[in-house]
N, C-alpha and C. Protein backbone atom coordinates (compact mmCIF):
# COMPACT_ATOMS: atom_id res chain seq x y z
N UNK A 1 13.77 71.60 4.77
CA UNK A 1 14.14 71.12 3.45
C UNK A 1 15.22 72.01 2.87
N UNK A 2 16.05 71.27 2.01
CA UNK A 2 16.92 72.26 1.48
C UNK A 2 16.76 72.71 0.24
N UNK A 3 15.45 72.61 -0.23
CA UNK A 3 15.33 73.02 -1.65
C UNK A 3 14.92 71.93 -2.86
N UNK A 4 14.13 71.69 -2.75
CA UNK A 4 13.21 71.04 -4.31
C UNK A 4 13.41 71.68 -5.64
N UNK A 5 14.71 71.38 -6.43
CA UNK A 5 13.93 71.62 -7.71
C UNK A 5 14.39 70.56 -8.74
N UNK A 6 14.90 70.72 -10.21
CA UNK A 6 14.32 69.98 -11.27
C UNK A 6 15.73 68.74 -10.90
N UNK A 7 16.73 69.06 -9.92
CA UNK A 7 17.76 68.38 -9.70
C UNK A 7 17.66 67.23 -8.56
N UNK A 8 16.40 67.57 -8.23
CA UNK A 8 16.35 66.67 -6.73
C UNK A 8 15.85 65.31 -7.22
N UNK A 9 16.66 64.46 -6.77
CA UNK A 9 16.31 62.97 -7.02
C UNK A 9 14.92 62.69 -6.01
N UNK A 10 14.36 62.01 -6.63
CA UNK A 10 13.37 61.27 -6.34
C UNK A 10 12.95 60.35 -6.30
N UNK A 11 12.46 59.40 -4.94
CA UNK A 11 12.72 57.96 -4.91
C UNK A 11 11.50 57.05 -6.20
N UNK A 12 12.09 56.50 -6.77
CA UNK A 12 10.91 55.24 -7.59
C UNK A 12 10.46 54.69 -6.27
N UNK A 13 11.02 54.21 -5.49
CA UNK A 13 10.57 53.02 -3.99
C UNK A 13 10.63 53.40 -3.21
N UNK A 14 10.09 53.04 -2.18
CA UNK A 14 9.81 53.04 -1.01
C UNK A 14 9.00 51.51 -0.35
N UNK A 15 9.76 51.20 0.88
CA UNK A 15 9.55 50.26 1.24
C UNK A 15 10.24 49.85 2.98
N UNK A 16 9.02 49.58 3.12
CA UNK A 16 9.27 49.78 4.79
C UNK A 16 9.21 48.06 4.73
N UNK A 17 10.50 48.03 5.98
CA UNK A 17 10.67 46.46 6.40
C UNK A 17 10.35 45.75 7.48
N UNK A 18 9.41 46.23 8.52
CA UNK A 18 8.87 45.83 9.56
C UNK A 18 10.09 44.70 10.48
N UNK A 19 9.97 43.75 9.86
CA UNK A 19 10.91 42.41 10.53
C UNK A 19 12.24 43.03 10.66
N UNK A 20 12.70 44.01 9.51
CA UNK A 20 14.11 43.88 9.64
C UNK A 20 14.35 45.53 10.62
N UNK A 21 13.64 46.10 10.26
CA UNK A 21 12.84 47.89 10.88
C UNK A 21 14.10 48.37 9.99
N UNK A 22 14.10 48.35 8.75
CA UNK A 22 14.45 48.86 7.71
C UNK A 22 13.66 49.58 6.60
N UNK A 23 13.94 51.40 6.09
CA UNK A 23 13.38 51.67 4.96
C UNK A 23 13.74 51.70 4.39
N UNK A 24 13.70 51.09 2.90
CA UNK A 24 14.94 50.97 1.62
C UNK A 24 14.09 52.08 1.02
N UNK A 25 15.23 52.55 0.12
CA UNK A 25 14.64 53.38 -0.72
C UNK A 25 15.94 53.41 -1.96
N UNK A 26 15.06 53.50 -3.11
CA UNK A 26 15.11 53.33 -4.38
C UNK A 26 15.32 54.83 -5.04
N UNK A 27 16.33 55.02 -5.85
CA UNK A 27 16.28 56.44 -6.42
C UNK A 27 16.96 56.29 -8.24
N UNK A 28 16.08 56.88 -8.94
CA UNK A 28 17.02 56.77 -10.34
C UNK A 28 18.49 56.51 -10.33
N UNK A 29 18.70 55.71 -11.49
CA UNK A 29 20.13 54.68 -11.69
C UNK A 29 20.10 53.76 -10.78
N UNK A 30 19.34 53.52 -9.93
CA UNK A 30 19.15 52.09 -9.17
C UNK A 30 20.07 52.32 -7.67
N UNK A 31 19.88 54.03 -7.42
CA UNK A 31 20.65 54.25 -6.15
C UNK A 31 19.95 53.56 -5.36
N UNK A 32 20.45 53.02 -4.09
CA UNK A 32 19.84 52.15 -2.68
C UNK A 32 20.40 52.76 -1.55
N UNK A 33 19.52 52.84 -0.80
CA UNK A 33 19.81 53.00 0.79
C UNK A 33 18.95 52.36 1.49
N UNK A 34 19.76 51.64 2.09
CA UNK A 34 18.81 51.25 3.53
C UNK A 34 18.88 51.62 4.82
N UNK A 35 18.02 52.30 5.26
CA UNK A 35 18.15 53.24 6.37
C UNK A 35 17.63 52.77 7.91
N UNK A 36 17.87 52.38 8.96
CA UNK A 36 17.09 51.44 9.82
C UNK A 36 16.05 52.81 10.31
N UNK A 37 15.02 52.31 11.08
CA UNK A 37 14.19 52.90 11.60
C UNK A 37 14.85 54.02 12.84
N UNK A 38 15.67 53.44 13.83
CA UNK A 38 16.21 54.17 14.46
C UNK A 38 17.36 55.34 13.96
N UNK A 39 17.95 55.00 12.68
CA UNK A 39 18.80 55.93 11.76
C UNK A 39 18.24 57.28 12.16
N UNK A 40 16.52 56.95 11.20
CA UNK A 40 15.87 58.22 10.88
C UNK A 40 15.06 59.16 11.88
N UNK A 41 15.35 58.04 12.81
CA UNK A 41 14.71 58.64 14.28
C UNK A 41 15.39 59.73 14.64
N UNK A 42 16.71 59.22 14.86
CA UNK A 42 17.62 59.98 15.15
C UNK A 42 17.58 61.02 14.85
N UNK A 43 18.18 61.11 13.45
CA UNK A 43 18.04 61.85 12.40
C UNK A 43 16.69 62.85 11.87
N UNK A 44 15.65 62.43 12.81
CA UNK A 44 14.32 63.62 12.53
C UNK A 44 14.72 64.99 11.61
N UNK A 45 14.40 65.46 10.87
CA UNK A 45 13.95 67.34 10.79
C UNK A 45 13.16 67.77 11.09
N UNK A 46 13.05 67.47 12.00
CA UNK A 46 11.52 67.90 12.80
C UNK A 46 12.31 69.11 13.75
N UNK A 47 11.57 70.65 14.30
CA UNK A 47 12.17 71.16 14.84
C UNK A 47 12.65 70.76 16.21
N UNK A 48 11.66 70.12 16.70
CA UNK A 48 11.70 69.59 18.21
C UNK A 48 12.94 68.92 18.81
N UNK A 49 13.55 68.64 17.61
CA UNK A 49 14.91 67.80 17.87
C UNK A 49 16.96 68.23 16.85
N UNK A 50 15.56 69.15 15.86
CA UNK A 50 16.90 69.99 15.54
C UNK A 50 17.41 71.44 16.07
N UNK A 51 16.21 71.83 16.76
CA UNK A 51 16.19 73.44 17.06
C UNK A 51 15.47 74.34 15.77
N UNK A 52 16.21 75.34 16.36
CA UNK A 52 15.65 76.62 15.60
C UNK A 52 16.57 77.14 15.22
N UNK A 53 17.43 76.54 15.43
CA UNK A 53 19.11 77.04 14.99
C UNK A 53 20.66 76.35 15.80
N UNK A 54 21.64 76.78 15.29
CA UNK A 54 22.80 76.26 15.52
C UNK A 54 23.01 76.13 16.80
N UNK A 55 23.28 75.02 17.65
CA UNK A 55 23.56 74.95 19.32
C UNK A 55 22.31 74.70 19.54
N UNK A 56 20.99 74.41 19.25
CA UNK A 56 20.07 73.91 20.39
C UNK A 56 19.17 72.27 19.51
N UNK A 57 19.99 71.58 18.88
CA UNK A 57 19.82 70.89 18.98
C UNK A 57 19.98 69.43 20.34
N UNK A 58 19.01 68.73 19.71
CA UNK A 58 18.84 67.76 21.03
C UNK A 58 19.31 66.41 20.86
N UNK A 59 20.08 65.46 21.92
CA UNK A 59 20.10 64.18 21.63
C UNK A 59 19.25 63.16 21.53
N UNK A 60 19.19 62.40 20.48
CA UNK A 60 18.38 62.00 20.79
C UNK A 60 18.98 60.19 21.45
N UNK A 61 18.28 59.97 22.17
CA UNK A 61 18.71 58.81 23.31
C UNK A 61 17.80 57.67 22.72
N UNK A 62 17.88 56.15 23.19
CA UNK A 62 17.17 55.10 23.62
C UNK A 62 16.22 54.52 22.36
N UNK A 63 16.78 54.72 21.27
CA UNK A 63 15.88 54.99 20.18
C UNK A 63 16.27 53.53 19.57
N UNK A 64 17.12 52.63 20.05
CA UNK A 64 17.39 51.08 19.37
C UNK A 64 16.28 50.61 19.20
N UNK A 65 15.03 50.51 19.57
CA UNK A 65 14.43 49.79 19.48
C UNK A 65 13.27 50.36 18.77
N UNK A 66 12.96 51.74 18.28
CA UNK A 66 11.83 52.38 17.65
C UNK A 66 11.42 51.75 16.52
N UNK A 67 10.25 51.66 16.35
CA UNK A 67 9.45 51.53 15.02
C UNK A 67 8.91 52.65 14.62
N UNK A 68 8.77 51.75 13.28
CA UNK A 68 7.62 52.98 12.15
C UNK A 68 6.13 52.52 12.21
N UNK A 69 5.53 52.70 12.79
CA UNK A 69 3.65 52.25 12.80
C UNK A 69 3.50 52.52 11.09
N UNK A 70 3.87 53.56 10.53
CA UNK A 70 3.29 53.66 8.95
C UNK A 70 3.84 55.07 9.00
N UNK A 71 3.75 54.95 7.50
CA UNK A 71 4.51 56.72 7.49
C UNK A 71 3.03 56.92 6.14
N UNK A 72 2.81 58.36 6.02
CA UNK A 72 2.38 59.65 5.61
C UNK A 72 2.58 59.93 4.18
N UNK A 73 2.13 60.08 3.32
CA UNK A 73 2.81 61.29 1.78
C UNK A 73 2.40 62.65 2.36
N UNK A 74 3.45 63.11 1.82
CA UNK A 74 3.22 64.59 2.11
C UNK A 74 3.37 65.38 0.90
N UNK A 75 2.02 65.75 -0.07
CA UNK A 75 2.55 66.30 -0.77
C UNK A 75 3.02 65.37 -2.06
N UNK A 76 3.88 65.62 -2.96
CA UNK A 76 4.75 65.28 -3.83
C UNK A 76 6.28 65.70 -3.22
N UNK A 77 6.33 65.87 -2.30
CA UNK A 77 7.83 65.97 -1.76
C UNK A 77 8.60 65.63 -0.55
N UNK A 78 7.40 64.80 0.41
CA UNK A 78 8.10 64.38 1.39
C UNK A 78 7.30 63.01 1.92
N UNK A 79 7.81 62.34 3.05
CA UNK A 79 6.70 61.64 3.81
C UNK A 79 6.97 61.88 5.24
N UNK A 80 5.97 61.37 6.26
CA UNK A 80 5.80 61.60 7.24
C UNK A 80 5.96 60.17 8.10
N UNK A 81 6.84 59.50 8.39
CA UNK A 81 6.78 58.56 9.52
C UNK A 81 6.38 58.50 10.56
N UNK A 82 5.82 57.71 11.18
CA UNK A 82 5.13 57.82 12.33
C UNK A 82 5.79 56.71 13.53
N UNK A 83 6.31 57.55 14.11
CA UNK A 83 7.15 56.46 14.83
C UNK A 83 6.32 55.70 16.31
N UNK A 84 7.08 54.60 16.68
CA UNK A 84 6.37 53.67 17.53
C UNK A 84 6.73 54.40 19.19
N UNK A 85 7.48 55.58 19.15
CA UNK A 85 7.70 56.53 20.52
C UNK A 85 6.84 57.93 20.42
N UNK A 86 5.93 57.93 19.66
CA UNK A 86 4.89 59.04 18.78
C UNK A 86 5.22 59.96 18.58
N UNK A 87 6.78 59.90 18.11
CA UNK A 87 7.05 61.02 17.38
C UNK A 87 6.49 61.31 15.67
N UNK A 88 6.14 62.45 15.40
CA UNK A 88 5.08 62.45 14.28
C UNK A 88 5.33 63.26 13.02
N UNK A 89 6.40 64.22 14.00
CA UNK A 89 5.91 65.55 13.02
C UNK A 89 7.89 65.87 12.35
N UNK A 90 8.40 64.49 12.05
CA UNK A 90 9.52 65.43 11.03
C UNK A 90 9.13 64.84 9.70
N UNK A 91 9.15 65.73 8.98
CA UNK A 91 8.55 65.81 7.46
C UNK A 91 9.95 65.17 6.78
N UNK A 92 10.63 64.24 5.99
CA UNK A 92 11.92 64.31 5.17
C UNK A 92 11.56 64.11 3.79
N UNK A 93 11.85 65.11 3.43
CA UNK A 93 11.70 65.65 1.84
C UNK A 93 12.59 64.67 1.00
N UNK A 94 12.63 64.51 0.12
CA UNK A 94 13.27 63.67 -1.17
C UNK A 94 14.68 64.09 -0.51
N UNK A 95 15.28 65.73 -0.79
CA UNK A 95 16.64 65.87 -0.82
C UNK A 95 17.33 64.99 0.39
N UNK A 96 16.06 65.60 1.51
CA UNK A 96 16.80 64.98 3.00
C UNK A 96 16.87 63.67 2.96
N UNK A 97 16.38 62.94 2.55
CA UNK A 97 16.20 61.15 2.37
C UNK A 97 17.43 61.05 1.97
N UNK A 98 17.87 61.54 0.61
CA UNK A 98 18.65 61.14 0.14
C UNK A 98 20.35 61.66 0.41
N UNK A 99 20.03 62.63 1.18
CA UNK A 99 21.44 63.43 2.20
C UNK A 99 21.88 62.11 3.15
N UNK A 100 20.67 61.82 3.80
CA UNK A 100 20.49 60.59 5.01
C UNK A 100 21.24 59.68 3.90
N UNK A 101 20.71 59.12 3.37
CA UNK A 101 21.34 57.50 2.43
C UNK A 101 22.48 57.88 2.32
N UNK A 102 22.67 59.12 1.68
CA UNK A 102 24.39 59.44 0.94
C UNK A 102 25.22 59.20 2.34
N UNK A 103 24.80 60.35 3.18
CA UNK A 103 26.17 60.29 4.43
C UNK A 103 25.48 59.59 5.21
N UNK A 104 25.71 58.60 4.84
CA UNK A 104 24.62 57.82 6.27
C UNK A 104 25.55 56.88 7.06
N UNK A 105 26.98 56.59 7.04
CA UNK A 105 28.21 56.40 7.50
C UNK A 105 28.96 56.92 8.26
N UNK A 106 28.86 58.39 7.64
CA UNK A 106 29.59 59.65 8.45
C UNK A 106 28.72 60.51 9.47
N UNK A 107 27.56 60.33 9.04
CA UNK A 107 26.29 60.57 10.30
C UNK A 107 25.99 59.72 11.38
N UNK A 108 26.44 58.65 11.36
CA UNK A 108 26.22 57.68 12.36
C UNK A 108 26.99 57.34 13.25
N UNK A 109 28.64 57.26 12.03
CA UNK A 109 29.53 57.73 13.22
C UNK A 109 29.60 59.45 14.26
N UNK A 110 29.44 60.32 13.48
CA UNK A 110 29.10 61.53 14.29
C UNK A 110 28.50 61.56 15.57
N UNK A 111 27.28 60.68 14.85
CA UNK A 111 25.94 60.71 16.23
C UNK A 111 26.81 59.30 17.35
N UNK A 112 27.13 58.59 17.14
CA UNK A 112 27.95 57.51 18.24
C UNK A 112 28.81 58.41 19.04
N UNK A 113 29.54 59.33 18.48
CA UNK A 113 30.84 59.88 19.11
C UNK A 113 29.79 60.82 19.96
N UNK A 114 29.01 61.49 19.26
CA UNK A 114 28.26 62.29 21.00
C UNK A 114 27.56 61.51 21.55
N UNK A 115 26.77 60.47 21.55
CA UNK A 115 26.49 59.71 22.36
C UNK A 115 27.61 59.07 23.28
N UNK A 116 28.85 58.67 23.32
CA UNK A 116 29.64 58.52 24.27
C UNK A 116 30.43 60.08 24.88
N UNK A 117 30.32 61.11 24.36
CA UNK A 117 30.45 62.32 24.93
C UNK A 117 29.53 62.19 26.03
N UNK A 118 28.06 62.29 25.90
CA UNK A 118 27.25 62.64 26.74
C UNK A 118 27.12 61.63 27.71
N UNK A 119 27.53 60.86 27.60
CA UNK A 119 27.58 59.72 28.14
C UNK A 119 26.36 59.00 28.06
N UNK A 120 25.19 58.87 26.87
CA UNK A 120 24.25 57.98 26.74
C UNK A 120 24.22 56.84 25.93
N UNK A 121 23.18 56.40 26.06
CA UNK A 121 22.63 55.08 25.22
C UNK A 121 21.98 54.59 24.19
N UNK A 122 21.77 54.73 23.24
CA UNK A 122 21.26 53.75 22.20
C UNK A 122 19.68 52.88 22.82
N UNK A 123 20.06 52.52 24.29
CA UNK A 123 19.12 51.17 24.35
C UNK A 123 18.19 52.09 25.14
N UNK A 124 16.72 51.57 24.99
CA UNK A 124 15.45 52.45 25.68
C UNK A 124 15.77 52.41 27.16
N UNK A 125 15.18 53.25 27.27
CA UNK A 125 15.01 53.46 29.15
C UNK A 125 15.49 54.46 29.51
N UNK A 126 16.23 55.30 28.47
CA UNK A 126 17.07 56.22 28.37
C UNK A 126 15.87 57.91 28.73
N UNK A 127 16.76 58.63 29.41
CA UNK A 127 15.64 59.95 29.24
C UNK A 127 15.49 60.02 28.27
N UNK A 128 14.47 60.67 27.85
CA UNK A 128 14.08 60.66 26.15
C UNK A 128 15.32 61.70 25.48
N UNK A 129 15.65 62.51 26.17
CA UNK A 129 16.61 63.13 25.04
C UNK A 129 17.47 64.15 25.97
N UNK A 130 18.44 64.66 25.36
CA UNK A 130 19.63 65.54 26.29
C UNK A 130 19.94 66.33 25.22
N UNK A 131 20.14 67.88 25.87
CA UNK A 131 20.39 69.15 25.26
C UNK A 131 21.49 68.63 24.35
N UNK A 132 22.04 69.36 23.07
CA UNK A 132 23.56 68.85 22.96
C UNK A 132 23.87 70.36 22.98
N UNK A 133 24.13 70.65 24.58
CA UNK A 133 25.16 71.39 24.87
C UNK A 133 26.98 71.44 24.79
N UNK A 134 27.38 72.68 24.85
CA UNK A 134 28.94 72.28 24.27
C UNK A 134 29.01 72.27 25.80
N UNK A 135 30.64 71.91 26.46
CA UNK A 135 31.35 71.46 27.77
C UNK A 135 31.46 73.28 28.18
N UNK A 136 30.67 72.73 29.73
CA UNK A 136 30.53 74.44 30.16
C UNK A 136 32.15 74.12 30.59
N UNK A 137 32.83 75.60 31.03
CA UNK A 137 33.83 75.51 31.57
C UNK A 137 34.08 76.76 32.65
N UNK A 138 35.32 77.29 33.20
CA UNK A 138 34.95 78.05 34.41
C UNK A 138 35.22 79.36 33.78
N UNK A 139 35.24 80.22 34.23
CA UNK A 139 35.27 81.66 33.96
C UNK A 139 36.60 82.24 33.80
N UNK A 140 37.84 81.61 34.50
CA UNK A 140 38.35 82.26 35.48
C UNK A 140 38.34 82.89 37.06
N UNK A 141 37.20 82.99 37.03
CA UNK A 141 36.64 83.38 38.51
C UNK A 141 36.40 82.76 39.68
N UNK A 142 36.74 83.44 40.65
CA UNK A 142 36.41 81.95 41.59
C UNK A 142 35.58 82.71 42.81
């Protein structure tokens, strides 16, 4: 999380779309985002898929087709989705929800452009996930 306090918007709604595998969410002044299920997949804060720090985050692959079984309250400050590949444990706090909605254009294109770096897929069947290592290169040495 990046910090809860008297500035952090907070959603009025929440609303999961099953048919469409859309979560809208609702924030004072009538902000909207609709976020698909695989968006936030992607997108986890869960450590398992962001690291523990800068460079060991992971790709995440094959995720077109994920669902939400039901998501969690956590608290007064986050919820817990529960995804249909049992991933369980990324918590997204109000701020992060609403980081996701805001750049949720410029994050998607980001995440496309390393997915054709790495050369993966979007569609399941995919290994579940790939280091996002930077391009090894040679030493000089031979």
């Amino acid at each position: 999380m990046a910090g809860l306090d008297e500035t952090t918007k907070i959603p009025t709604e929440i609303k999961l779309h099953q048919k469409s595998r859309i979560l809208e969410l609702v924030f004072p002044d009538d902000e909207r985002f609709e976020l698909s299920y695989e968006f936030l997949r992607v997108f986890t804060p869960s450590a398992e898929a962001r690291g523990h720090g800068p460079g060991q985050e992971v790709l995440q692959v094959g995720k077109r087709e994920v669902g939400i079984e039901r998501i969690e309250a956590v608290g007064n400050y986050a919820i817990r989705p529960i995804f249909s590949d049992g991933h369980d444990s990324g918590l997204y706090s109000w701020d992060v929800l609403y980081q996701l909605g805001s750049q949720k254009e410029e994050l998607w294109a980001h995440y496309l452009a390393r997915l054709a770096t790495a050369g993966a897929s979007r569609e399941p069947g995919q290994a579940p996930a790939l280091p996002a290592k930077a391009p090894t290169g040679s030493c000089g040495k031979r």
